[in-house]
N, C-alpha and C. Protein backbone atom coordinates (compact mmCIF):
# COMPACT_ATOMS: atom_id res chain seq x y z
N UNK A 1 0.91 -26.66 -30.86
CA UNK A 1 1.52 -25.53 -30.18
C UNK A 1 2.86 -25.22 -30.85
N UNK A 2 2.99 -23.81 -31.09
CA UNK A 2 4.28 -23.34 -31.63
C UNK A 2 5.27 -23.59 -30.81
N UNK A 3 6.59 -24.62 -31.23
CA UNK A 3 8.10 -24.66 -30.36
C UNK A 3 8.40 -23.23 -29.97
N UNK A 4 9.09 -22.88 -29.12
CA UNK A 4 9.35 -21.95 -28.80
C UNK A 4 11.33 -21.86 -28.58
N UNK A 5 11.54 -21.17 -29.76
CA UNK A 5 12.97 -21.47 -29.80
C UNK A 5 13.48 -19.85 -29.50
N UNK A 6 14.81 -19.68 -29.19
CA UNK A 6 15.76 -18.77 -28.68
C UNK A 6 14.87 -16.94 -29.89
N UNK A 7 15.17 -17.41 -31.25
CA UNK A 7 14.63 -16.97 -32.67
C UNK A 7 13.54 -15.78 -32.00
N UNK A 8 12.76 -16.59 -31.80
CA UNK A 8 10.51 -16.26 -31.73
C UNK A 8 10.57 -15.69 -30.60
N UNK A 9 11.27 -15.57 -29.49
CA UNK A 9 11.21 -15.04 -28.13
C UNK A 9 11.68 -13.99 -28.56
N UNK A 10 13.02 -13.73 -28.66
CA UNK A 10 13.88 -12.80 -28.92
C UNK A 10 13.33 -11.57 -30.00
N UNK A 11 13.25 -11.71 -31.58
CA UNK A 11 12.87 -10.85 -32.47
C UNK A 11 11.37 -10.83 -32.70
N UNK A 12 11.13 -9.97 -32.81
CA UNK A 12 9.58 -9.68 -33.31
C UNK A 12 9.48 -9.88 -34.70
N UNK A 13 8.32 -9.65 -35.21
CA UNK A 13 8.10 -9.57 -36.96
C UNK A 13 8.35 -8.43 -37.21
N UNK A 14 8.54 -8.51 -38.71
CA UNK A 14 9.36 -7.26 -39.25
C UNK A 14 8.20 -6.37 -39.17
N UNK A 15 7.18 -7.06 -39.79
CA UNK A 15 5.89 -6.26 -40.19
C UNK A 15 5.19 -5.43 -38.41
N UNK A 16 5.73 -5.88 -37.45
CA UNK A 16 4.76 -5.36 -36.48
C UNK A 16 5.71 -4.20 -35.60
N UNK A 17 7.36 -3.95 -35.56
CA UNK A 17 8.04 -4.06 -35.15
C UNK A 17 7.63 -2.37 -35.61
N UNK A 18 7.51 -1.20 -36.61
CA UNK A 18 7.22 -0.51 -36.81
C UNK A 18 5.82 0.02 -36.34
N UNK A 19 5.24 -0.78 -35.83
CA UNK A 19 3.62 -0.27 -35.42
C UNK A 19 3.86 -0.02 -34.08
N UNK A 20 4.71 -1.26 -33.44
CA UNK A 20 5.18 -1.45 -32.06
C UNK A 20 5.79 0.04 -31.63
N UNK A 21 6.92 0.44 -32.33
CA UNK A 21 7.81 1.39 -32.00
C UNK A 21 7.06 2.89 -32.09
N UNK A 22 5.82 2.86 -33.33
CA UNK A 22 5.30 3.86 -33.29
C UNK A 22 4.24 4.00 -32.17
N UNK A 23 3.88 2.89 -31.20
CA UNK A 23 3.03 3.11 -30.37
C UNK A 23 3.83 2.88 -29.19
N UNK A 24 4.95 2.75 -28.93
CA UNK A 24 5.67 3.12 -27.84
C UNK A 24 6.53 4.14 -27.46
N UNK A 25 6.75 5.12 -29.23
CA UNK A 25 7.03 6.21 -28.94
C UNK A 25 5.82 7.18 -28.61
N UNK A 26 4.98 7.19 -28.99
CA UNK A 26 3.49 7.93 -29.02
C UNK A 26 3.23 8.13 -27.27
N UNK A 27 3.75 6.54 -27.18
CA UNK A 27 3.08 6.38 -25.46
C UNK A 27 4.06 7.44 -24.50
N UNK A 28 5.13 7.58 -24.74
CA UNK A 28 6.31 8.39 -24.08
C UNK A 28 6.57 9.75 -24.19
N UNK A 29 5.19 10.04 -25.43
CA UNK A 29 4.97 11.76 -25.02
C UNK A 29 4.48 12.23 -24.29
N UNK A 30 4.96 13.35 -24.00
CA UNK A 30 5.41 14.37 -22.86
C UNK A 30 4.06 15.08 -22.43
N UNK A 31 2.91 14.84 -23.88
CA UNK A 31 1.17 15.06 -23.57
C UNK A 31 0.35 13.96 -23.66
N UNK A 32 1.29 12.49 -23.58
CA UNK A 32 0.15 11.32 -23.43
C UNK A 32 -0.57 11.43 -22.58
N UNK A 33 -1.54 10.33 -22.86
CA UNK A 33 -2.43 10.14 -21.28
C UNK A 33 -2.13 9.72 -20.02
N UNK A 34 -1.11 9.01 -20.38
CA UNK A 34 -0.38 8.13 -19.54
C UNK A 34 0.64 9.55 -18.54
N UNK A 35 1.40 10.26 -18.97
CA UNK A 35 2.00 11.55 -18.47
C UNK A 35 0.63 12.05 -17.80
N UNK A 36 -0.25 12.38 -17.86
CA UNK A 36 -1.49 13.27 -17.43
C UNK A 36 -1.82 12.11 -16.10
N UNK A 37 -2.42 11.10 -16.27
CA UNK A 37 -2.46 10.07 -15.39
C UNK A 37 -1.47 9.68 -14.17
N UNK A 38 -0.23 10.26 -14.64
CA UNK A 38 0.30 9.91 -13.38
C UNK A 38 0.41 11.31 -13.03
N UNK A 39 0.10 12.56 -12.71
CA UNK A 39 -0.01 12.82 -11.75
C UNK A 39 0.58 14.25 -11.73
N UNK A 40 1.11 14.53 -10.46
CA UNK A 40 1.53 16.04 -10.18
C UNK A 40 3.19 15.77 -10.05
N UNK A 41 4.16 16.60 -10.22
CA UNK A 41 5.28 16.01 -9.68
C UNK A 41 6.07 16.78 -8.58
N UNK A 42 7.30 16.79 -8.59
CA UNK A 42 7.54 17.67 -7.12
C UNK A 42 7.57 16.67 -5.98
N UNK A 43 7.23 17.52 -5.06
CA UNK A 43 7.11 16.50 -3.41
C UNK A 43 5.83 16.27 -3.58
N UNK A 44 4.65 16.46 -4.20
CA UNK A 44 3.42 15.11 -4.06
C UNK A 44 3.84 14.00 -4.79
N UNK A 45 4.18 13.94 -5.96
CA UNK A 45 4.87 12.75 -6.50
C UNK A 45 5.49 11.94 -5.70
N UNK A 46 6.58 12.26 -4.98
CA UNK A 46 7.37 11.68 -3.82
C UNK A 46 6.26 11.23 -3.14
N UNK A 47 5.50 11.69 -2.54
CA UNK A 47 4.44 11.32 -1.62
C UNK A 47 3.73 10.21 -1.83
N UNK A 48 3.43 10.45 -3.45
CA UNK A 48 2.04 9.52 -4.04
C UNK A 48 3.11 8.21 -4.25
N UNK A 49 4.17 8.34 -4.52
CA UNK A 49 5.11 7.31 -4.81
C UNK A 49 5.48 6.60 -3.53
N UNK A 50 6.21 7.30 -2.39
CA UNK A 50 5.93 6.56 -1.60
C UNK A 50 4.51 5.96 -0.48
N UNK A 51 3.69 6.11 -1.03
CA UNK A 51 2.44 5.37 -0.68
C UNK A 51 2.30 4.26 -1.10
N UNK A 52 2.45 4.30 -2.54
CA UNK A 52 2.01 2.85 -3.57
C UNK A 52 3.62 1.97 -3.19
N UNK A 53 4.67 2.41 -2.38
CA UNK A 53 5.65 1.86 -2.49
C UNK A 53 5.11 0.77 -1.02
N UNK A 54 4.64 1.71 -0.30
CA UNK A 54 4.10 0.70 1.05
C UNK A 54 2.68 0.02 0.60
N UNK A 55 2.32 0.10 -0.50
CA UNK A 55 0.85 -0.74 -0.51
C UNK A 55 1.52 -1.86 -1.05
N UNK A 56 2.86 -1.87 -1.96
CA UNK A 56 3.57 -2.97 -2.72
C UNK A 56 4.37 -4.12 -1.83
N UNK A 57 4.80 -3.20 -0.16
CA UNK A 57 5.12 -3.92 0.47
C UNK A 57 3.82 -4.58 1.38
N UNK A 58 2.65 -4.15 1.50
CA UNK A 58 1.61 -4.79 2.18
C UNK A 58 0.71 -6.04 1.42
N UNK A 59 0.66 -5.06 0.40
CA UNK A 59 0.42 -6.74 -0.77
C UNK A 59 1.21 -7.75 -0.52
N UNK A 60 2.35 -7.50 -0.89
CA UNK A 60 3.62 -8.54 -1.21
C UNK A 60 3.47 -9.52 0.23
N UNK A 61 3.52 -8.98 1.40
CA UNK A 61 3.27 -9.49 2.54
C UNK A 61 2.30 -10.32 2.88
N UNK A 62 1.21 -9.36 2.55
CA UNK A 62 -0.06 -10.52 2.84
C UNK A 62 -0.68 -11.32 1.71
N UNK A 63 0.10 -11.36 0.69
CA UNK A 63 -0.50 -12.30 -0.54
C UNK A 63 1.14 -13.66 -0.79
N UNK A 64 1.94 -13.09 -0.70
CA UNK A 64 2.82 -13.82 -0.79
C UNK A 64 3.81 -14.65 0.33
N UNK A 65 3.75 -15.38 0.74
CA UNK A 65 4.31 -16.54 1.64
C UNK A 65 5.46 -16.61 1.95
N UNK A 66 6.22 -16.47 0.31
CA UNK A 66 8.10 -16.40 0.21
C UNK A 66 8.53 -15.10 0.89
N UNK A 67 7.91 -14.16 0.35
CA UNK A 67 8.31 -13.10 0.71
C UNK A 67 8.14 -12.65 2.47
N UNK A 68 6.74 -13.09 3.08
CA UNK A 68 6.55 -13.32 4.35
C UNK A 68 8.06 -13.74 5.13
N UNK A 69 8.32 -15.14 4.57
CA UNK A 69 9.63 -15.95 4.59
C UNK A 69 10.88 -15.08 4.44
N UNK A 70 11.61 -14.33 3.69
CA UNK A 70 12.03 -13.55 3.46
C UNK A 70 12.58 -12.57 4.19
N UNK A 71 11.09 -11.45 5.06
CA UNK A 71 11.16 -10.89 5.99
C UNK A 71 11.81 -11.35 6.80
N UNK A 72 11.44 -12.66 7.67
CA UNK A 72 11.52 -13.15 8.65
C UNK A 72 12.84 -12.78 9.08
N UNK A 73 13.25 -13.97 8.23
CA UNK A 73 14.64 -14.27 8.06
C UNK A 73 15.58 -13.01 8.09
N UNK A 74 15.72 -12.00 7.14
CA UNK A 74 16.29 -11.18 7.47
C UNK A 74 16.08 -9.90 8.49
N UNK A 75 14.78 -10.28 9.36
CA UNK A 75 14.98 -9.43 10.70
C UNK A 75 16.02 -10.38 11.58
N UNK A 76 15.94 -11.80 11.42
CA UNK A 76 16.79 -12.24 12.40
C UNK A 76 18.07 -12.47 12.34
N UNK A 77 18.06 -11.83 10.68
CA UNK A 77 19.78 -11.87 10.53
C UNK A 77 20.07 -10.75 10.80
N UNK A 78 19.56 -9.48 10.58
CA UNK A 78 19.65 -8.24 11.03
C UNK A 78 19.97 -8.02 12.54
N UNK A 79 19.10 -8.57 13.39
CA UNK A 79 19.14 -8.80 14.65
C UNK A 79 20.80 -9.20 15.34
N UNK A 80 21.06 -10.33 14.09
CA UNK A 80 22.17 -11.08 14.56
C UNK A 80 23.48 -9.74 14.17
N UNK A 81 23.54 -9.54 12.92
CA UNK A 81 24.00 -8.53 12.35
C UNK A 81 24.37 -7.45 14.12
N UNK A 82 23.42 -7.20 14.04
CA UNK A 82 23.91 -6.03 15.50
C UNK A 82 24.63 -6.56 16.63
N UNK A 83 24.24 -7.73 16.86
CA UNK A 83 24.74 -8.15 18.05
C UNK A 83 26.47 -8.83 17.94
N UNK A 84 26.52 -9.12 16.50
CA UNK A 84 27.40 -9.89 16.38
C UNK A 84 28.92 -9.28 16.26
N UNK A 85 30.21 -9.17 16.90
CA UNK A 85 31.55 -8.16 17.09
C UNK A 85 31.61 -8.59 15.43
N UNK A 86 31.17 -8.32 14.11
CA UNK A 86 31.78 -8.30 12.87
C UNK A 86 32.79 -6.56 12.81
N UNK A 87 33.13 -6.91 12.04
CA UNK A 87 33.53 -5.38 11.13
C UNK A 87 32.96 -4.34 10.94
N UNK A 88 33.03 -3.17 10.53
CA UNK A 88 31.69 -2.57 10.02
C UNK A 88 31.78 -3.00 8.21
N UNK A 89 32.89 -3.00 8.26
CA UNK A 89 32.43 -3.45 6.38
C UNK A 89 31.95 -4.78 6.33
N UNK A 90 32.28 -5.86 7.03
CA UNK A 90 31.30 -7.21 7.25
C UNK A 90 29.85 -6.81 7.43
N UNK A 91 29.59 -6.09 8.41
CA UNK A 91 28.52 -5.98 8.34
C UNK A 91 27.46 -5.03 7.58
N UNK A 92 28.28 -4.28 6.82
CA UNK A 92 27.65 -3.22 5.74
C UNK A 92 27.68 -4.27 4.39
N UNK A 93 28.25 -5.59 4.34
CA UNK A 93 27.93 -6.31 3.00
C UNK A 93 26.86 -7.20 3.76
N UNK A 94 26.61 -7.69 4.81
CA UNK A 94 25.76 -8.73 5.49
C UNK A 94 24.17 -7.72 5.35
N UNK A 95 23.91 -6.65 5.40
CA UNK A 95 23.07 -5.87 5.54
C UNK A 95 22.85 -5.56 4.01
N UNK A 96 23.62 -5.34 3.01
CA UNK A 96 23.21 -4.96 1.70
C UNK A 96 22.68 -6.36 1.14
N UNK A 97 23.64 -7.15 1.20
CA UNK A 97 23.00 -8.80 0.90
C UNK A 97 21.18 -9.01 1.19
N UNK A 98 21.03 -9.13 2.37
CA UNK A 98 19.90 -8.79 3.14
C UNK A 98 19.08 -7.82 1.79
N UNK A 99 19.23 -6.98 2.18
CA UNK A 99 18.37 -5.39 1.09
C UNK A 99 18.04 -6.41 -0.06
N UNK A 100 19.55 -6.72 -0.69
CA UNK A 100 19.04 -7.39 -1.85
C UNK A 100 18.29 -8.88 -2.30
N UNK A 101 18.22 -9.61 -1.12
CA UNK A 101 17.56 -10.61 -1.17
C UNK A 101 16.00 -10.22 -0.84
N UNK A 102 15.72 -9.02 -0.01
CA UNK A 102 14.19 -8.60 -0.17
C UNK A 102 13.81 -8.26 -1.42
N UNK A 103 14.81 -7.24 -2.43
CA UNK A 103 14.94 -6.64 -3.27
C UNK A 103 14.06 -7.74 -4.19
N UNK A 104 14.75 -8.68 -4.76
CA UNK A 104 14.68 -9.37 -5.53
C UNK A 104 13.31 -9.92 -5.04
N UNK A 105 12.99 -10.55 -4.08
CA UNK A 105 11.82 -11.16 -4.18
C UNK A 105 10.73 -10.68 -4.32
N UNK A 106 10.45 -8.88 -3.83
CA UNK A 106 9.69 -8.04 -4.20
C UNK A 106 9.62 -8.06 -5.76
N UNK A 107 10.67 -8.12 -6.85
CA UNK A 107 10.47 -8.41 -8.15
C UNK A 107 10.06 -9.61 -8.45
N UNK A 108 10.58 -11.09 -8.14
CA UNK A 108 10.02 -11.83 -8.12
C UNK A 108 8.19 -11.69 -8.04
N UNK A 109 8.01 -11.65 -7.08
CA UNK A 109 6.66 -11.94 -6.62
C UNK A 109 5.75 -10.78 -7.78
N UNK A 110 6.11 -9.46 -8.13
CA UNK A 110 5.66 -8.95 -9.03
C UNK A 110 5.42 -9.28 -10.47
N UNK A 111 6.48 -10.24 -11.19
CA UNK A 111 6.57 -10.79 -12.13
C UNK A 111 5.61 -11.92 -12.18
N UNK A 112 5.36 -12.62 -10.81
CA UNK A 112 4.40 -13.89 -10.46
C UNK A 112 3.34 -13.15 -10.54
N UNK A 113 2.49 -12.42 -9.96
CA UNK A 113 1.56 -11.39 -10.21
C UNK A 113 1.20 -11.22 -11.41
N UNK A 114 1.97 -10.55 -12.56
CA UNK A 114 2.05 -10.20 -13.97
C UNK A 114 1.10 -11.20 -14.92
N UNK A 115 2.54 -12.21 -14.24
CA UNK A 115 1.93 -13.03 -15.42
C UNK A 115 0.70 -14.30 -14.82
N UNK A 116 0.53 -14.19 -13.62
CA UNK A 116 -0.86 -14.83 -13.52
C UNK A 116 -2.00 -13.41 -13.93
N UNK A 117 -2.30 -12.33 -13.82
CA UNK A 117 -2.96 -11.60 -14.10
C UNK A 117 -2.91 -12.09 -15.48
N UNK A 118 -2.03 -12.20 -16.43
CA UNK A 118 -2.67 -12.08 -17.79
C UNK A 118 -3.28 -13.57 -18.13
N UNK A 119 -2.70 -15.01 -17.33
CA UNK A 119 -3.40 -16.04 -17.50
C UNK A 119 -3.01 -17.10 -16.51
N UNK A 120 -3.66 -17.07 -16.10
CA UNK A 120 -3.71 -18.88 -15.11
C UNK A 120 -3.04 -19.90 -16.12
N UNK A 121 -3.57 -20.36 -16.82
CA UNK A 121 -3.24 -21.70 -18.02
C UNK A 121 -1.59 -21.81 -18.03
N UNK A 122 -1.40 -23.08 -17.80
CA UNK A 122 -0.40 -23.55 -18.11
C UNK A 122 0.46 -22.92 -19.85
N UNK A 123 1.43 -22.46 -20.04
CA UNK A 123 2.40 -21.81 -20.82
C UNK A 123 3.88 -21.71 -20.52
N UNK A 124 4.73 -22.36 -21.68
CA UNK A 124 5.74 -22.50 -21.82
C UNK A 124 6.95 -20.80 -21.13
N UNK A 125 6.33 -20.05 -22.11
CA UNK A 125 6.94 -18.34 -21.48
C UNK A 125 6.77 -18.17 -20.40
N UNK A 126 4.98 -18.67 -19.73
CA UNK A 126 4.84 -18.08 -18.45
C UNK A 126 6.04 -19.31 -17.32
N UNK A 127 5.96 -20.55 -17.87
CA UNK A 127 6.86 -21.04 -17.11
C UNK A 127 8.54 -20.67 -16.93
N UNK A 128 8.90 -20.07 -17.90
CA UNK A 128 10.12 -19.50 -17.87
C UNK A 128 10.14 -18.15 -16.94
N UNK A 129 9.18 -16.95 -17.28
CA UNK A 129 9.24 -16.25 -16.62
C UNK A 129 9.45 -16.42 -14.58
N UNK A 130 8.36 -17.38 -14.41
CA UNK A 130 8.56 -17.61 -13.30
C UNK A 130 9.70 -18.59 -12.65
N UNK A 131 10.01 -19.32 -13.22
CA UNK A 131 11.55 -19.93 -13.13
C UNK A 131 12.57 -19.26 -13.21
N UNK A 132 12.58 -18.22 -13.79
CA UNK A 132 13.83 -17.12 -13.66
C UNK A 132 13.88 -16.52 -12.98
N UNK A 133 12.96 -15.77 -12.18
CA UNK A 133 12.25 -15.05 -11.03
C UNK A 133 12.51 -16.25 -9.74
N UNK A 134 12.50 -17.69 -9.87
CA UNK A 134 13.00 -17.87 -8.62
C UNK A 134 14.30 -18.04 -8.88
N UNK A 135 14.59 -18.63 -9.66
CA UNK A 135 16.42 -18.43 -10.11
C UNK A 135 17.23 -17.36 -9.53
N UNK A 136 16.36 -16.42 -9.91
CA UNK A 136 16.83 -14.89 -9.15
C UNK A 136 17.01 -14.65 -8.00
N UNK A 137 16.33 -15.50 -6.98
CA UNK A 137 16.00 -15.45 -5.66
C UNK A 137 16.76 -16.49 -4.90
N UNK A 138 16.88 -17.87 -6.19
CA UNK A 138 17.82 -18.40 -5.52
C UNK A 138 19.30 -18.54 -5.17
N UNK A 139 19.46 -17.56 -5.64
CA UNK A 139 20.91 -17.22 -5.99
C UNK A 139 21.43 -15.91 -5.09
N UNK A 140 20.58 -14.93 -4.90
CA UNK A 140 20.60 -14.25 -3.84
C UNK A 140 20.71 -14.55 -2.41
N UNK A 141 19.84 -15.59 -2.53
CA UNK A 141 19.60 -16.44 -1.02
C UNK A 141 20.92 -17.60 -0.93
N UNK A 142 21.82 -18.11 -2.08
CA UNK A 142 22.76 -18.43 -2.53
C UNK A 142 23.89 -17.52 -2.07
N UNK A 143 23.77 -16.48 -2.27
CA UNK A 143 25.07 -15.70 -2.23
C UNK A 143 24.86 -14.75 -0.47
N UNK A 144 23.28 -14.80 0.37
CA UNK A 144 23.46 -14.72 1.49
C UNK A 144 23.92 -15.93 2.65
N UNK A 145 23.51 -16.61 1.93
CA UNK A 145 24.31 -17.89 2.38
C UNK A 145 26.03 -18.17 2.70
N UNK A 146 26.33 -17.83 1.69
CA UNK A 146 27.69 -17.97 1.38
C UNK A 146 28.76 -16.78 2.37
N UNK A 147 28.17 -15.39 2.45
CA UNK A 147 28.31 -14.43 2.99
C UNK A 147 28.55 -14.21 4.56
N UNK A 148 27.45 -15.03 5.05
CA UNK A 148 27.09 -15.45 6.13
C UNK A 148 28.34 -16.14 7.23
N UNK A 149 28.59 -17.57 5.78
CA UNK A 149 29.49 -18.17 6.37
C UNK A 149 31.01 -17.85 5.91
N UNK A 150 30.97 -17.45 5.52
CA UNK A 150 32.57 -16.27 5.27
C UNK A 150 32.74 -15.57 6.71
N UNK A 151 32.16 -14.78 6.75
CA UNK A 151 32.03 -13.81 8.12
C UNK A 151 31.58 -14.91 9.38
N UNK A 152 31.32 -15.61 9.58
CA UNK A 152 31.51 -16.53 10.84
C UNK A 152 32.70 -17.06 10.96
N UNK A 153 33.27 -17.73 9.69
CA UNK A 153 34.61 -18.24 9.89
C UNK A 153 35.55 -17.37 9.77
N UNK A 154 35.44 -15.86 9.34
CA UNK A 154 36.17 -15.05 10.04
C UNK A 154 36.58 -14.65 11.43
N UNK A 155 35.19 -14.43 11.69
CA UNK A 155 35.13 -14.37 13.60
C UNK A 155 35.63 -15.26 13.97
N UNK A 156 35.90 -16.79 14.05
CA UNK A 156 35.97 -17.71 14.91
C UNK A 156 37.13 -18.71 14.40
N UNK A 157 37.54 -17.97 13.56
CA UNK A 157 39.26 -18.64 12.62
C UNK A 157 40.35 -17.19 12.84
């Protein structure tokens, strides 16, 4: 198995790097298939967009566990959020925190998706990918944490 160093991730080959660019500019015209495929734009776009935006949250829900977890949690911090005499700017960062800890795990869990779609088998990339993706999550959930208890020991100091 090829090491996989900083190098091989990062740059492509010289030789493919021109085929690449010519088929990713190709893909980004304005008469690809890909433009035709997605659709009408305007307010059905909006429409068709927010549809697939709630099928992403119904997937995510009923296939994924963390994210289930996730929810939870921030209805009952939300919950708390209302009830609790904070600030309104305490509680407009306690509520964005929140957003962004769903935020993220909705990417998370998409990236987990990704790259099991292209292979089950154990892989060095695919293990990074998904280690960064919880990295991502843990650090969010890290920094609602932290947030949390700032604004309590505000209230009660």
């Amino acid at each position: 198995m090829k090491q996989i160093t900083h190098t091989n991730l990062i740059e492509p080959l010289a030789e493919h790097s021109s085929v690449n660019q010519t088929a990713h500019d190709s893909a980004l015209a304005a008469d690809s298939f890909a433009s035709h495929a997605k659709g009408k734009t305007g307010i059905y776009r909006i429409i068709k967009a927010t549809g697939y935006s709630l099928d992403g949250f119904k997937a995510a829900y009923k296939f994924e566990a963390a994210f289930r977890q996730v929810v939870w949690l921030n209805l009952v911090l939300l919950a708390a959020v209302i009830v609790m005499p904070f600030a309104l700017g305490i509680k407009m960062m306690l509520v964005v925190a929140s957003f962004l800890s769903l935020i993220v795990e909705l990417i998370n869990t998409g990236i987990e998706a990704c790259v099991d779609h292209t292979s089950t088998a154990k892989h060095p990339l695919a293990k990074i990918a998904k280690d960064v993706g919880s990295a991502a999550q843990f650090l969010v959930l890290s920094l609602l944490m932290v947030l949390w208890v700032m604004a309590l020991s505000a209230l009660f100091y």
